[in-house]
N, C-alpha and C. Protein backbone atom coordinates (compact mmCIF):
# COMPACT_ATOMS: atom_id res chain seq x y z
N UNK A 1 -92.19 -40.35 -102.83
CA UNK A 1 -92.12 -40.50 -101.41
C UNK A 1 -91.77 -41.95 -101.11
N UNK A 2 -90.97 -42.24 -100.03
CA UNK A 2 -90.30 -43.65 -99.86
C UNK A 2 -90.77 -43.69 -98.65
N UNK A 3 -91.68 -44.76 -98.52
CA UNK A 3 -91.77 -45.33 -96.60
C UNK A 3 -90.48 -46.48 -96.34
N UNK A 4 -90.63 -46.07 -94.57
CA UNK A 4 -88.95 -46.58 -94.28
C UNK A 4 -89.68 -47.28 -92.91
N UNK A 5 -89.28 -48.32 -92.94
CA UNK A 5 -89.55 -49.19 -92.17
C UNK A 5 -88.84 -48.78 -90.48
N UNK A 6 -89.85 -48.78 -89.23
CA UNK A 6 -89.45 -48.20 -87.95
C UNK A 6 -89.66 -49.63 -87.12
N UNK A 7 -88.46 -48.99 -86.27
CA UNK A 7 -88.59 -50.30 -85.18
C UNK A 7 -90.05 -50.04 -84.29
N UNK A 8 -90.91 -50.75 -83.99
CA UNK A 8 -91.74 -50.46 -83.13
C UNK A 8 -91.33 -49.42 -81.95
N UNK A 9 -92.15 -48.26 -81.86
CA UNK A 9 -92.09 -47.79 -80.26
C UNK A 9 -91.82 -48.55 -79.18
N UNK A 10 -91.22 -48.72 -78.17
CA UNK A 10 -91.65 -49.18 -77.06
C UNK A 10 -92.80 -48.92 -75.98
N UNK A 11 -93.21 -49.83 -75.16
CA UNK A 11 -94.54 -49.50 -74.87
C UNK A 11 -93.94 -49.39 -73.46
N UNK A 12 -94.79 -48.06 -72.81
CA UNK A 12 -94.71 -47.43 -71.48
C UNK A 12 -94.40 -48.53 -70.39
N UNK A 13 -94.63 -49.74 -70.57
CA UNK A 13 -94.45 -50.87 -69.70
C UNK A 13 -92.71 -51.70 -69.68
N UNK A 14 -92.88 -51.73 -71.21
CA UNK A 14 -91.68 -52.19 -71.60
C UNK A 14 -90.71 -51.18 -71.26
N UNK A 15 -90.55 -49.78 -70.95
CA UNK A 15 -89.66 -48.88 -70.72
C UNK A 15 -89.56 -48.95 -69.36
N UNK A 16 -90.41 -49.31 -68.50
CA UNK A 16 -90.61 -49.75 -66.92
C UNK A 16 -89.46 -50.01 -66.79
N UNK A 17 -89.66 -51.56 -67.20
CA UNK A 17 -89.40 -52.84 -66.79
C UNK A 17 -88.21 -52.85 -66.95
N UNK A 18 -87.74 -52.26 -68.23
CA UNK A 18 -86.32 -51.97 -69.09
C UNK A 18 -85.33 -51.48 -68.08
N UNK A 19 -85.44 -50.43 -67.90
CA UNK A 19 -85.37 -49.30 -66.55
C UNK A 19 -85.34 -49.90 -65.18
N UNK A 20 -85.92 -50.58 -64.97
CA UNK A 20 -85.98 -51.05 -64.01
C UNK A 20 -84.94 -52.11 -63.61
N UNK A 21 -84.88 -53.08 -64.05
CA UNK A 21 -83.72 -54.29 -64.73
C UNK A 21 -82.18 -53.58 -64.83
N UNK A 22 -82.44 -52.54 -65.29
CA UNK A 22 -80.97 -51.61 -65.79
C UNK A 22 -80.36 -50.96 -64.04
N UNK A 23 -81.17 -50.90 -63.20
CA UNK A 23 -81.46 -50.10 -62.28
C UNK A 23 -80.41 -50.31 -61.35
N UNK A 24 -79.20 -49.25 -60.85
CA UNK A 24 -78.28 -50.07 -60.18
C UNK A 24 -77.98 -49.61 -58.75
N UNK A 25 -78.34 -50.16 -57.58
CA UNK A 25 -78.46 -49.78 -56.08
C UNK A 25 -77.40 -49.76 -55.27
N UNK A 26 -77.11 -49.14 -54.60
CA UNK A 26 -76.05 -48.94 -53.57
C UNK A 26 -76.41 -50.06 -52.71
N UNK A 27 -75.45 -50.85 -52.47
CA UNK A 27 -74.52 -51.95 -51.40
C UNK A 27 -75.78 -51.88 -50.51
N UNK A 28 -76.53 -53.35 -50.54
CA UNK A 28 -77.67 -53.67 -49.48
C UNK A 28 -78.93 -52.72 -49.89
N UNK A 29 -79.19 -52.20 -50.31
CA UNK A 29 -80.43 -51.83 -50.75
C UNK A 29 -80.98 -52.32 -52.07
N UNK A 30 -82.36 -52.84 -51.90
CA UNK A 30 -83.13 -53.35 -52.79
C UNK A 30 -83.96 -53.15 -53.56
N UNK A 31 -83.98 -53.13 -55.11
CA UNK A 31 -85.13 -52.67 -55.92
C UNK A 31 -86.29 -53.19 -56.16
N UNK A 32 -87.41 -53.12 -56.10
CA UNK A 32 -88.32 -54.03 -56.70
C UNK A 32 -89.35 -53.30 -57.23
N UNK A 33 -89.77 -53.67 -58.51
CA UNK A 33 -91.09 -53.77 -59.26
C UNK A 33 -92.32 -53.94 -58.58
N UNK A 34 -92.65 -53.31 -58.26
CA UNK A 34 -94.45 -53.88 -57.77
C UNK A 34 -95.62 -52.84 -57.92
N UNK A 35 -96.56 -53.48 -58.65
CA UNK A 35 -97.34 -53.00 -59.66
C UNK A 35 -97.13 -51.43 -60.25
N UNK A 36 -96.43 -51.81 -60.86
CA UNK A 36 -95.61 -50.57 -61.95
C UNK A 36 -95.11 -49.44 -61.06
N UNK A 37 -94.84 -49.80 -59.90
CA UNK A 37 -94.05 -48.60 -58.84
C UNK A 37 -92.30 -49.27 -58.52
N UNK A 38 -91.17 -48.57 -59.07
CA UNK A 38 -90.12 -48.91 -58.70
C UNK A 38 -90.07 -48.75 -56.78
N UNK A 39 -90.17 -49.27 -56.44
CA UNK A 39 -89.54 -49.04 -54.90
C UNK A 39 -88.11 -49.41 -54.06
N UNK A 40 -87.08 -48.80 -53.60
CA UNK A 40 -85.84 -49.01 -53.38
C UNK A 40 -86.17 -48.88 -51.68
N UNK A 41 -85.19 -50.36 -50.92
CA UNK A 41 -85.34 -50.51 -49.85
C UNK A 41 -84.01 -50.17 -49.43
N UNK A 42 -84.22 -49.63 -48.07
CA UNK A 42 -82.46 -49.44 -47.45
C UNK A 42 -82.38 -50.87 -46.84
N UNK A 43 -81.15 -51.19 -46.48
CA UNK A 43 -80.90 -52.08 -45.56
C UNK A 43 -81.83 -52.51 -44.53
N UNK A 44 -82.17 -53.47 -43.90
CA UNK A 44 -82.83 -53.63 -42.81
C UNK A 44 -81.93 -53.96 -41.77
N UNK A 45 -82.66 -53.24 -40.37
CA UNK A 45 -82.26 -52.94 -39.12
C UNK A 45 -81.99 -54.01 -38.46
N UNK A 46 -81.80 -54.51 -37.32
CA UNK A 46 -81.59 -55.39 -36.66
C UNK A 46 -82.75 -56.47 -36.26
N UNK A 47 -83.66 -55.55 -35.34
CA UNK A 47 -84.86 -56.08 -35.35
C UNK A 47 -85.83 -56.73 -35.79
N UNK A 48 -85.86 -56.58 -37.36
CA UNK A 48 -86.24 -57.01 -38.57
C UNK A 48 -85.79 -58.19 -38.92
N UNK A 49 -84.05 -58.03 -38.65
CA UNK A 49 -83.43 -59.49 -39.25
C UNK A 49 -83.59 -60.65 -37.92
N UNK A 50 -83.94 -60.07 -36.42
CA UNK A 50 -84.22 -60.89 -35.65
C UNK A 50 -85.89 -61.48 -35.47
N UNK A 51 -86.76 -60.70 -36.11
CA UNK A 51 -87.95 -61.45 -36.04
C UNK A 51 -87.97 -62.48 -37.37
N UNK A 52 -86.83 -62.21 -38.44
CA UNK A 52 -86.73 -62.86 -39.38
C UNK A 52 -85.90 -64.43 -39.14
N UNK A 53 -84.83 -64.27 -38.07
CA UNK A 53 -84.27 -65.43 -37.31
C UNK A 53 -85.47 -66.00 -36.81
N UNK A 54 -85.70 -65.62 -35.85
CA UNK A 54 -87.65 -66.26 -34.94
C UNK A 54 -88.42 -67.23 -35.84
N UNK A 55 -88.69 -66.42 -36.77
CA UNK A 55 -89.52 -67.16 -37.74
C UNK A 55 -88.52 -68.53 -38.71
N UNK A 56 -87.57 -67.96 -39.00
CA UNK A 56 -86.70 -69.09 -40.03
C UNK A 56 -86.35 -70.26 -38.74
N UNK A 57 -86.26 -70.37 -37.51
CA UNK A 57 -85.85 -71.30 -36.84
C UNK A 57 -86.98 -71.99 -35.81
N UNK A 58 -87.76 -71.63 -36.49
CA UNK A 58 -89.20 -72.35 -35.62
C UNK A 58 -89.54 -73.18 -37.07
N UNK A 59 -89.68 -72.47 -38.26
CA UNK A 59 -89.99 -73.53 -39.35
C UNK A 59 -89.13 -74.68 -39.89
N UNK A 60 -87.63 -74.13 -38.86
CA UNK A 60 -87.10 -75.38 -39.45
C UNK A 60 -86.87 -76.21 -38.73
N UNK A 61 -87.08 -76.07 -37.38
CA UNK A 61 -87.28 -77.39 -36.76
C UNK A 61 -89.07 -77.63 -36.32
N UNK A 62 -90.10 -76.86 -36.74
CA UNK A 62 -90.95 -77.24 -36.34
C UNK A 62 -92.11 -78.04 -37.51
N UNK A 63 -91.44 -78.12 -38.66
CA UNK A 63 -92.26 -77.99 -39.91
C UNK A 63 -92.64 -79.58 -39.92
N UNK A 64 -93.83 -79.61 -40.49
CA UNK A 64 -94.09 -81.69 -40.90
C UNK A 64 -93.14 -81.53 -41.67
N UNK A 65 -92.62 -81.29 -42.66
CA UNK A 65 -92.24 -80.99 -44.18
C UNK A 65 -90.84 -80.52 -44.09
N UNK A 66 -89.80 -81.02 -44.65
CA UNK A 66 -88.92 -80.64 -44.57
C UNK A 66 -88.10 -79.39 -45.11
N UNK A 67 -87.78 -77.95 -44.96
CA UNK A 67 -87.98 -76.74 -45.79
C UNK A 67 -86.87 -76.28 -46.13
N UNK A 68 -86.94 -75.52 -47.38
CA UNK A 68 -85.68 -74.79 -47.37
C UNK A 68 -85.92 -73.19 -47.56
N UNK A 69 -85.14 -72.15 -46.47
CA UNK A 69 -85.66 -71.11 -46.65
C UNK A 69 -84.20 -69.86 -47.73
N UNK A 70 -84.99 -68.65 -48.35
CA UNK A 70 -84.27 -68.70 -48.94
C UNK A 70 -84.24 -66.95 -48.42
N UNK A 71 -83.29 -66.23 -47.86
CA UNK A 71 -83.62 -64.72 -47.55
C UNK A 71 -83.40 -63.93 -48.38
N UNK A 72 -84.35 -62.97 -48.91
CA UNK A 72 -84.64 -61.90 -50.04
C UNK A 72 -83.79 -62.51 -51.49
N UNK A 73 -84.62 -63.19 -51.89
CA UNK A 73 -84.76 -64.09 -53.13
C UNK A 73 -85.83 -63.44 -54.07
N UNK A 74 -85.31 -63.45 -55.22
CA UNK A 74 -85.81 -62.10 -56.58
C UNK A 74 -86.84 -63.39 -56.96
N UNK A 75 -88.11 -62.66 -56.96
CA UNK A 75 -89.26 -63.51 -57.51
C UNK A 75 -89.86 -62.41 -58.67
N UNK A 76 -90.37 -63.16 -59.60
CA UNK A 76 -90.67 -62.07 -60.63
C UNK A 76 -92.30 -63.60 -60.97
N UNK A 77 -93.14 -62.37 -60.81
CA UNK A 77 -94.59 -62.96 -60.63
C UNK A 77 -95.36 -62.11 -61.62
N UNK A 78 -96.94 -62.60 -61.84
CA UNK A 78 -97.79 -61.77 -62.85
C UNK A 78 -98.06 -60.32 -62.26
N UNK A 79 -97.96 -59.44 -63.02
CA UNK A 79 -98.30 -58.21 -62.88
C UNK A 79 -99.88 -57.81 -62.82
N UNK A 80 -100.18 -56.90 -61.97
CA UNK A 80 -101.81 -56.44 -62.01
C UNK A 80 -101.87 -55.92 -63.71
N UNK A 81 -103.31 -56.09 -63.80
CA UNK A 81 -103.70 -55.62 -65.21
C UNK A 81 -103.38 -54.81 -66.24
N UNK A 82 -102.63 -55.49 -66.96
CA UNK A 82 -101.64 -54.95 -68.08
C UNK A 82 -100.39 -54.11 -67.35
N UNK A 83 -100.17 -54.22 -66.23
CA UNK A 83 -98.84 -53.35 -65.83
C UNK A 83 -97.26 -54.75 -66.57
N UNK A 84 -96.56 -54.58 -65.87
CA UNK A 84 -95.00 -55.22 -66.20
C UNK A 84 -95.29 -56.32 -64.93
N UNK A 85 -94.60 -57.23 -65.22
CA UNK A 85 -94.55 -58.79 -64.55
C UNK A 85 -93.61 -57.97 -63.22
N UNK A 86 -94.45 -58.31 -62.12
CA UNK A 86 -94.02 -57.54 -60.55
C UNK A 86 -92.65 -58.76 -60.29
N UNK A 87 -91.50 -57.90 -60.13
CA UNK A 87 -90.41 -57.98 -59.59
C UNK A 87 -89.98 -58.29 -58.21
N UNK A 88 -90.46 -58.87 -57.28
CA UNK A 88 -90.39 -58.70 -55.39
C UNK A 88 -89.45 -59.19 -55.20
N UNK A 89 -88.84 -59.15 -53.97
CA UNK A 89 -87.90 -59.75 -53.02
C UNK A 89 -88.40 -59.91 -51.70
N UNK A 90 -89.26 -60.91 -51.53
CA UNK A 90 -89.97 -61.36 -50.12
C UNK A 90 -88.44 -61.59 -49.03
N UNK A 91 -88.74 -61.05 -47.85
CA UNK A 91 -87.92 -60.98 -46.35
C UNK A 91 -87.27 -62.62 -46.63
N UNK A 92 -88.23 -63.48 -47.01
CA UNK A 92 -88.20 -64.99 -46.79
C UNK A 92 -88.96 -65.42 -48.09
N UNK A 93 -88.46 -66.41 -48.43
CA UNK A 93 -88.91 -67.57 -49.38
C UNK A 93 -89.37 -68.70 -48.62
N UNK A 94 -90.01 -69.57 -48.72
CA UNK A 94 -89.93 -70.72 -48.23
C UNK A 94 -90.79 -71.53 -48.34
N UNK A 95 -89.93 -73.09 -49.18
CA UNK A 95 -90.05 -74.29 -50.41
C UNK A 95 -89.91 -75.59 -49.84
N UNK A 96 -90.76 -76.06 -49.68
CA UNK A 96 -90.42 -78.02 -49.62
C UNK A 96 -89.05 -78.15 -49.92
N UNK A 97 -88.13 -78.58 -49.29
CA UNK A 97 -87.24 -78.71 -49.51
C UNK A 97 -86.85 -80.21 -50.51
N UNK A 98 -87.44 -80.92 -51.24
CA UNK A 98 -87.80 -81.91 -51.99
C UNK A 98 -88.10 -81.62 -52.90
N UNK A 99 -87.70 -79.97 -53.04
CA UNK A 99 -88.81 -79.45 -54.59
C UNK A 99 -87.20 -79.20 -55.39
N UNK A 100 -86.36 -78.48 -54.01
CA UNK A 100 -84.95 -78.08 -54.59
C UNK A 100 -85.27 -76.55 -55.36
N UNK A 101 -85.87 -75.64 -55.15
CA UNK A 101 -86.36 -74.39 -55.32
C UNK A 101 -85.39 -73.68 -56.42
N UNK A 102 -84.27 -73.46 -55.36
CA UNK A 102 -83.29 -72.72 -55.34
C UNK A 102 -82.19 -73.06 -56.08
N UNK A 103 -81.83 -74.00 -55.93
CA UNK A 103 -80.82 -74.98 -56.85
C UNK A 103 -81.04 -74.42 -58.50
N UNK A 104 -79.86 -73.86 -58.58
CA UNK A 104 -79.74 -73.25 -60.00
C UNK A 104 -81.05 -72.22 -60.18
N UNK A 105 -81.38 -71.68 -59.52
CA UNK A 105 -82.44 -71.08 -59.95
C UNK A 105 -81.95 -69.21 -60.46
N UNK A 106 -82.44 -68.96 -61.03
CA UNK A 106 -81.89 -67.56 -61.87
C UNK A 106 -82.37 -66.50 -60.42
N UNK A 107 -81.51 -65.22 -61.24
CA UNK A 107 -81.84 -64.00 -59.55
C UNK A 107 -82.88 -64.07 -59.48
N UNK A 108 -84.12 -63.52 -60.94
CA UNK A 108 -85.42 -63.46 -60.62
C UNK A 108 -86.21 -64.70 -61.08
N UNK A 109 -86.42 -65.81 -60.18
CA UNK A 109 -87.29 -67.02 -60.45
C UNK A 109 -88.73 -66.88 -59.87
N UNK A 110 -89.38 -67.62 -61.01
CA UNK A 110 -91.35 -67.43 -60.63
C UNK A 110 -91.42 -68.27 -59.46
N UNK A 111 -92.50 -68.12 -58.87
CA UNK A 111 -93.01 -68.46 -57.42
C UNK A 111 -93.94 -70.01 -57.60
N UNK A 112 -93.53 -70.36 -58.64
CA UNK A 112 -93.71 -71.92 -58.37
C UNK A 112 -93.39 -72.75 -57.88
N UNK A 113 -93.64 -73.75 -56.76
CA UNK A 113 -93.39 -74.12 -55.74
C UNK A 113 -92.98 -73.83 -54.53
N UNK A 114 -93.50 -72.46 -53.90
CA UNK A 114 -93.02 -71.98 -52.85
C UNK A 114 -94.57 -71.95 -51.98
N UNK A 115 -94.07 -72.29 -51.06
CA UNK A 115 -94.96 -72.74 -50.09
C UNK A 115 -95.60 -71.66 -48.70
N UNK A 116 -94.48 -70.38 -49.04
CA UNK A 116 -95.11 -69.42 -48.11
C UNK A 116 -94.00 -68.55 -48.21
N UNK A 117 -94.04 -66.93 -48.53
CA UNK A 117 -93.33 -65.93 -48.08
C UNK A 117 -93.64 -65.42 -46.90
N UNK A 118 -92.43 -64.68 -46.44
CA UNK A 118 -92.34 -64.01 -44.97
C UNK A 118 -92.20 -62.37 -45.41
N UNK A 119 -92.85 -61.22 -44.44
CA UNK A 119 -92.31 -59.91 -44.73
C UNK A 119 -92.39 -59.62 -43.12
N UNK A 120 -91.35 -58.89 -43.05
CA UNK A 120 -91.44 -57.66 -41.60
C UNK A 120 -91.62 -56.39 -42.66
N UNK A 121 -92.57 -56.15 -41.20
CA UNK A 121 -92.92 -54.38 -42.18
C UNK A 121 -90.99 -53.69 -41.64
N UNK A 122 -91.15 -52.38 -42.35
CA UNK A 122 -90.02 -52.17 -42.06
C UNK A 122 -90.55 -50.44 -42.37
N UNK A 123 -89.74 -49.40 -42.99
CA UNK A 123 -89.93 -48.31 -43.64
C UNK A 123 -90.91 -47.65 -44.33
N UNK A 124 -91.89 -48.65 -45.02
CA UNK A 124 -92.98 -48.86 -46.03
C UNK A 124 -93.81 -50.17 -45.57
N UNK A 125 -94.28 -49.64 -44.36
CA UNK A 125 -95.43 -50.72 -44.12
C UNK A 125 -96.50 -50.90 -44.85
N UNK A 126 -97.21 -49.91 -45.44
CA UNK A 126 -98.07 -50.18 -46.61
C UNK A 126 -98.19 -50.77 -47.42
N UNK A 127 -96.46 -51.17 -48.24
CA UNK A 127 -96.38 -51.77 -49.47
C UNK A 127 -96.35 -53.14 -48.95
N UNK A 128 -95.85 -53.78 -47.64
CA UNK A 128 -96.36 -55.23 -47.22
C UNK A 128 -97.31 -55.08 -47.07
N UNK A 129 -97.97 -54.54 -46.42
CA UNK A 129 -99.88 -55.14 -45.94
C UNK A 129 -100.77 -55.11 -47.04
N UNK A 130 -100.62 -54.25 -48.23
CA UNK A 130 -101.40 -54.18 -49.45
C UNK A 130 -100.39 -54.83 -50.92
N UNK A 131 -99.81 -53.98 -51.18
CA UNK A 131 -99.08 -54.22 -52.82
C UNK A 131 -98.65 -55.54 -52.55
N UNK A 132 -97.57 -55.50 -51.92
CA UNK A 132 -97.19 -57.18 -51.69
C UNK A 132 -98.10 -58.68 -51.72
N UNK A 133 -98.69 -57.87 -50.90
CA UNK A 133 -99.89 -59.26 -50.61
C UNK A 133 -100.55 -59.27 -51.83
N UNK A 134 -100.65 -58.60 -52.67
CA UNK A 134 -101.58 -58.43 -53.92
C UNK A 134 -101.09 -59.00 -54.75
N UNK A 135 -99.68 -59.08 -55.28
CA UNK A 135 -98.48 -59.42 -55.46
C UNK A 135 -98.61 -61.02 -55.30
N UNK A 136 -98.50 -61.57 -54.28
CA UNK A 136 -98.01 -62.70 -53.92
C UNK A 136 -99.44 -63.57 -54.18
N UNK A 137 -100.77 -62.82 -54.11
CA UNK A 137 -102.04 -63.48 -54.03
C UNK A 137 -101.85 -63.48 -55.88
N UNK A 138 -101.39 -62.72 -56.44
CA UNK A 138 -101.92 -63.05 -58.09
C UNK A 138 -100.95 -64.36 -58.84
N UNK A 139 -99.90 -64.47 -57.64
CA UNK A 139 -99.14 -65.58 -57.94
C UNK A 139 -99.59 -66.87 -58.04
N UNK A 140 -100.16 -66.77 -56.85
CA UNK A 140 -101.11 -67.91 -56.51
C UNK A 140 -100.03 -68.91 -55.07
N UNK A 141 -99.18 -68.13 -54.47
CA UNK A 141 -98.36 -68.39 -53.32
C UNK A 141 -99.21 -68.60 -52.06
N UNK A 142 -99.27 -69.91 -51.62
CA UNK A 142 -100.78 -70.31 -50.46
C UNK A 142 -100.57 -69.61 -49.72
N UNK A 143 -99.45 -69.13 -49.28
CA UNK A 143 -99.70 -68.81 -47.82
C UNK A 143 -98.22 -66.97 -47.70
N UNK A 144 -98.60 -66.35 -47.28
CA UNK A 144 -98.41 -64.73 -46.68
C UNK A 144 -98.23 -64.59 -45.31
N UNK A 145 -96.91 -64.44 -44.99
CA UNK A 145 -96.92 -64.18 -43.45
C UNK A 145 -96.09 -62.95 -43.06
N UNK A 146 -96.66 -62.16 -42.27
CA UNK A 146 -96.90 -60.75 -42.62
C UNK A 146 -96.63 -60.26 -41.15
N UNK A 147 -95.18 -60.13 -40.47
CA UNK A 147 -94.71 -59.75 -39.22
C UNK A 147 -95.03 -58.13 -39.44
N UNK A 148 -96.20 -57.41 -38.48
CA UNK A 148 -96.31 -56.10 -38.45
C UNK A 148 -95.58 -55.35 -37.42
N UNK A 149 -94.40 -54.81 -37.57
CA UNK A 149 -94.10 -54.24 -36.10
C UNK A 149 -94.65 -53.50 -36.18
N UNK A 150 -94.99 -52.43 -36.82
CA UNK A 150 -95.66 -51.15 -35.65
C UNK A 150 -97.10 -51.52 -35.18
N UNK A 151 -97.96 -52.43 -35.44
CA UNK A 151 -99.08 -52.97 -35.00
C UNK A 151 -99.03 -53.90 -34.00
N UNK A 152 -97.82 -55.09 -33.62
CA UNK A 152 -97.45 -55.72 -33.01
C UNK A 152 -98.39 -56.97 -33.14
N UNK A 153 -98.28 -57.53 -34.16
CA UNK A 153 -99.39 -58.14 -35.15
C UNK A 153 -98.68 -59.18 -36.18
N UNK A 154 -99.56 -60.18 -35.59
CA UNK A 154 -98.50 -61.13 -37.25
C UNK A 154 -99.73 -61.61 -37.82
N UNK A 155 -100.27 -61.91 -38.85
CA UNK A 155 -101.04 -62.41 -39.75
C UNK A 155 -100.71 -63.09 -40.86
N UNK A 156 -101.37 -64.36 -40.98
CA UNK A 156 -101.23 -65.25 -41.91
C UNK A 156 -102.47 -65.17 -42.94
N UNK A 157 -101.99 -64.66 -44.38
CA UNK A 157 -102.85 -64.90 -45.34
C UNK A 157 -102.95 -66.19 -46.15
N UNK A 158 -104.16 -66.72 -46.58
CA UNK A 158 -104.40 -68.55 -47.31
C UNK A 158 -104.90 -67.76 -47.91
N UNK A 159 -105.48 -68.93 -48.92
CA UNK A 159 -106.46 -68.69 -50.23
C UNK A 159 -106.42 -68.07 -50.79
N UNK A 160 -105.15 -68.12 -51.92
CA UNK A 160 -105.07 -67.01 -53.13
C UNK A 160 -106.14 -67.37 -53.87
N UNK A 161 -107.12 -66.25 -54.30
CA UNK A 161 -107.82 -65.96 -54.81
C UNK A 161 -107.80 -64.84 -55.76
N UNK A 162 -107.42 -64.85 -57.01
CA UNK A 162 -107.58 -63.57 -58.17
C UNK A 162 -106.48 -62.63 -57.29
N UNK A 163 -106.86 -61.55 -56.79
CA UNK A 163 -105.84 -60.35 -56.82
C UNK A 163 -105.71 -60.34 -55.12
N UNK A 164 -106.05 -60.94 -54.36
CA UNK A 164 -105.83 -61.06 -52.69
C UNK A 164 -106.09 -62.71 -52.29
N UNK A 165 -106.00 -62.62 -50.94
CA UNK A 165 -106.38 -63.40 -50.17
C UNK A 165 -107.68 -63.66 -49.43
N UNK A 166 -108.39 -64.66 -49.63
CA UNK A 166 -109.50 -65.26 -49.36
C UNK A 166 -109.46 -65.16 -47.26
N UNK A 167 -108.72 -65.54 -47.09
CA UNK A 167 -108.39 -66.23 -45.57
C UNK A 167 -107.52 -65.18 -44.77
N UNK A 168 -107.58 -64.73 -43.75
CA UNK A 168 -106.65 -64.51 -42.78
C UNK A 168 -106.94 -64.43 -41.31
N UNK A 169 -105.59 -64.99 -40.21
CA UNK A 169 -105.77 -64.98 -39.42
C UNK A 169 -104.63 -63.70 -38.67
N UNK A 170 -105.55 -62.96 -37.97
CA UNK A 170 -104.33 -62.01 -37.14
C UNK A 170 -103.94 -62.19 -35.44
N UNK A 171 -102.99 -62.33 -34.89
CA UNK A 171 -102.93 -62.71 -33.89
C UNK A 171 -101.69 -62.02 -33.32
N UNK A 172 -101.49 -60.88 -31.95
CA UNK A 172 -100.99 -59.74 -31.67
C UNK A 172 -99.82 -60.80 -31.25
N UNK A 173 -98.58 -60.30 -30.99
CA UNK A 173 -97.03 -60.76 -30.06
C UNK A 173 -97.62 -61.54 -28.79
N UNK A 174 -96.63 -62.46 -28.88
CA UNK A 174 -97.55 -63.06 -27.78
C UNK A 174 -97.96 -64.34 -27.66
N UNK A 175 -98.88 -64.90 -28.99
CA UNK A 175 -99.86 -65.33 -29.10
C UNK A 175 -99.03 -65.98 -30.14
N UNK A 176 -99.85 -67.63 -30.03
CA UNK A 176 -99.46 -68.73 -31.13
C UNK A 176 -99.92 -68.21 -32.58
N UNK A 177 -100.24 -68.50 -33.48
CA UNK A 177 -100.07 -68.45 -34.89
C UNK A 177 -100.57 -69.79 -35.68
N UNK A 178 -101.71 -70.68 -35.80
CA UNK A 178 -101.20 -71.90 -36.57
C UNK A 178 -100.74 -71.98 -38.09
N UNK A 179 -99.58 -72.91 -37.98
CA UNK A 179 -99.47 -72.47 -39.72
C UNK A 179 -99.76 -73.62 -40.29
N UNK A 180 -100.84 -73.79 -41.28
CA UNK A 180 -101.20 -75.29 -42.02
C UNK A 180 -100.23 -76.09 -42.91
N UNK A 181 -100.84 -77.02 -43.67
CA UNK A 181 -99.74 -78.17 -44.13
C UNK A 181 -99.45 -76.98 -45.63
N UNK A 182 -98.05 -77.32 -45.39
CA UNK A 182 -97.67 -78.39 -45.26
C UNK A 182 -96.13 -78.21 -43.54
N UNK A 183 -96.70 -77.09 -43.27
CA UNK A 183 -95.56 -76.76 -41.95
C UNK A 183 -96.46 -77.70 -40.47
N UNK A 184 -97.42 -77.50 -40.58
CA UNK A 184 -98.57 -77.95 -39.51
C UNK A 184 -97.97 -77.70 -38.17
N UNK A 185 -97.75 -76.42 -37.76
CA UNK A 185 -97.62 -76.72 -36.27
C UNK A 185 -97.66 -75.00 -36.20
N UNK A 186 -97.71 -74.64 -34.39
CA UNK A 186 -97.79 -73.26 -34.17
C UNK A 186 -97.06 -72.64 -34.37
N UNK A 187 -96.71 -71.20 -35.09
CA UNK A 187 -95.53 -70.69 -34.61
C UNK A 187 -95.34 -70.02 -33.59
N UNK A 188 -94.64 -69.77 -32.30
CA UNK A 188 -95.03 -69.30 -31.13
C UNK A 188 -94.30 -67.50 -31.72
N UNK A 189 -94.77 -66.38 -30.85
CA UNK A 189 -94.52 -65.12 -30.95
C UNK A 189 -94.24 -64.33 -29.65
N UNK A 190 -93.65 -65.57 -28.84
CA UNK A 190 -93.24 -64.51 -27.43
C UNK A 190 -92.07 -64.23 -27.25
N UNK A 191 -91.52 -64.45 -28.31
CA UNK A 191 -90.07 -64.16 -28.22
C UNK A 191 -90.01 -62.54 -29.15
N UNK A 192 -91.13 -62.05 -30.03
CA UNK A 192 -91.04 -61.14 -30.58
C UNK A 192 -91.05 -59.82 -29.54
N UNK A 193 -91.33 -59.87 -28.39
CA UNK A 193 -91.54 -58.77 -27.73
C UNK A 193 -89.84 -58.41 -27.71
């Protein structure tokens, strides 16, 4: 009898991830990894990309800090417990612009030095208000800002802590927002109505 040397199996994670990476989407729709669930986004609507204007043009002229924002930018962060390293594409990135983030940075770059993601709920409001945030808290990304339309609700999550956020403030359309340093100033939300 002759033993014959085998390539290792692949492991249920590694076939994910594999698969996933390989994964090829129709024009404007987006794939992402998050905690071992492939999820594919359609395009976003109008509305979405205008509370996403709102927000990108209040931080950039209102910020202490000078920013650079980056829209649906492939972040590939730690995965929940033993799953595959979570794959996202946050609505918004957004980096000290002194850090130079983006500059040469590969499709999927880790979330080091980013100073706060943005999401509008959209189709799958669930996967922002929970997976995402879970996501972005195991990164260790300070700050989560989390435009709810069907709640009419924006909330800012601080204090990554292990698998969530320590901190949040919710505050309905309408209503100021403060966002801490390194942006330090309100973001106003009466333009979201």
């Amino acid at each position: 009898m002759t033993a014959m040397a085998h390539e290792p199996m692949p492991a249920q994670n590694d076939i994910l991830l594999e698969g996933f990476l390989a994964l090829e989407t129709p024009t404007g729709f987006r794939a992402e990894l998050i905690e071992g669930e492939i999820a594919v986004t359609p395009p976003p609507d109008g509305d979405h990309e205008d509370y996403l204007s709102i927000v990108f043009e209040q931080v950039m002229r209102g910020s202490a800090t000078a920013m650079q924002f980056s829209g649906h930018k492939g972040l590939v962060l730690p995965g929940a417990g033993g799953q595959p390293a979570d794959h996202v594409i946050p609505d918004a990135t957004i980096a000290p612009r002194a850090l130079r983030l983006f500059r040469g940075a590969p499709p999927w770059m880790p979330g080091d030095g980013v100073a706060m993601v943005v999401e509008v709920t959209s189709s799958n409001p669930h996967k922002d208000r929970v997976a995402k945030r879970h996501c972005y808290a195991r990164a260790g990304i300070p700050l989560y800002l989390l435009v709810d339309r069907s709640k009419s609700t924006i909330t800012l999550f601080s204090d990554p802590a292990g698998e969530d956020y320590v901190g949040n403030t919710t505050t309905p359309f309408g209503k100021p927002i403060p966002l801490p340093a390194p942006f330090s100033f309100d973001l106003e939300t009466t333009d979201f109505f």
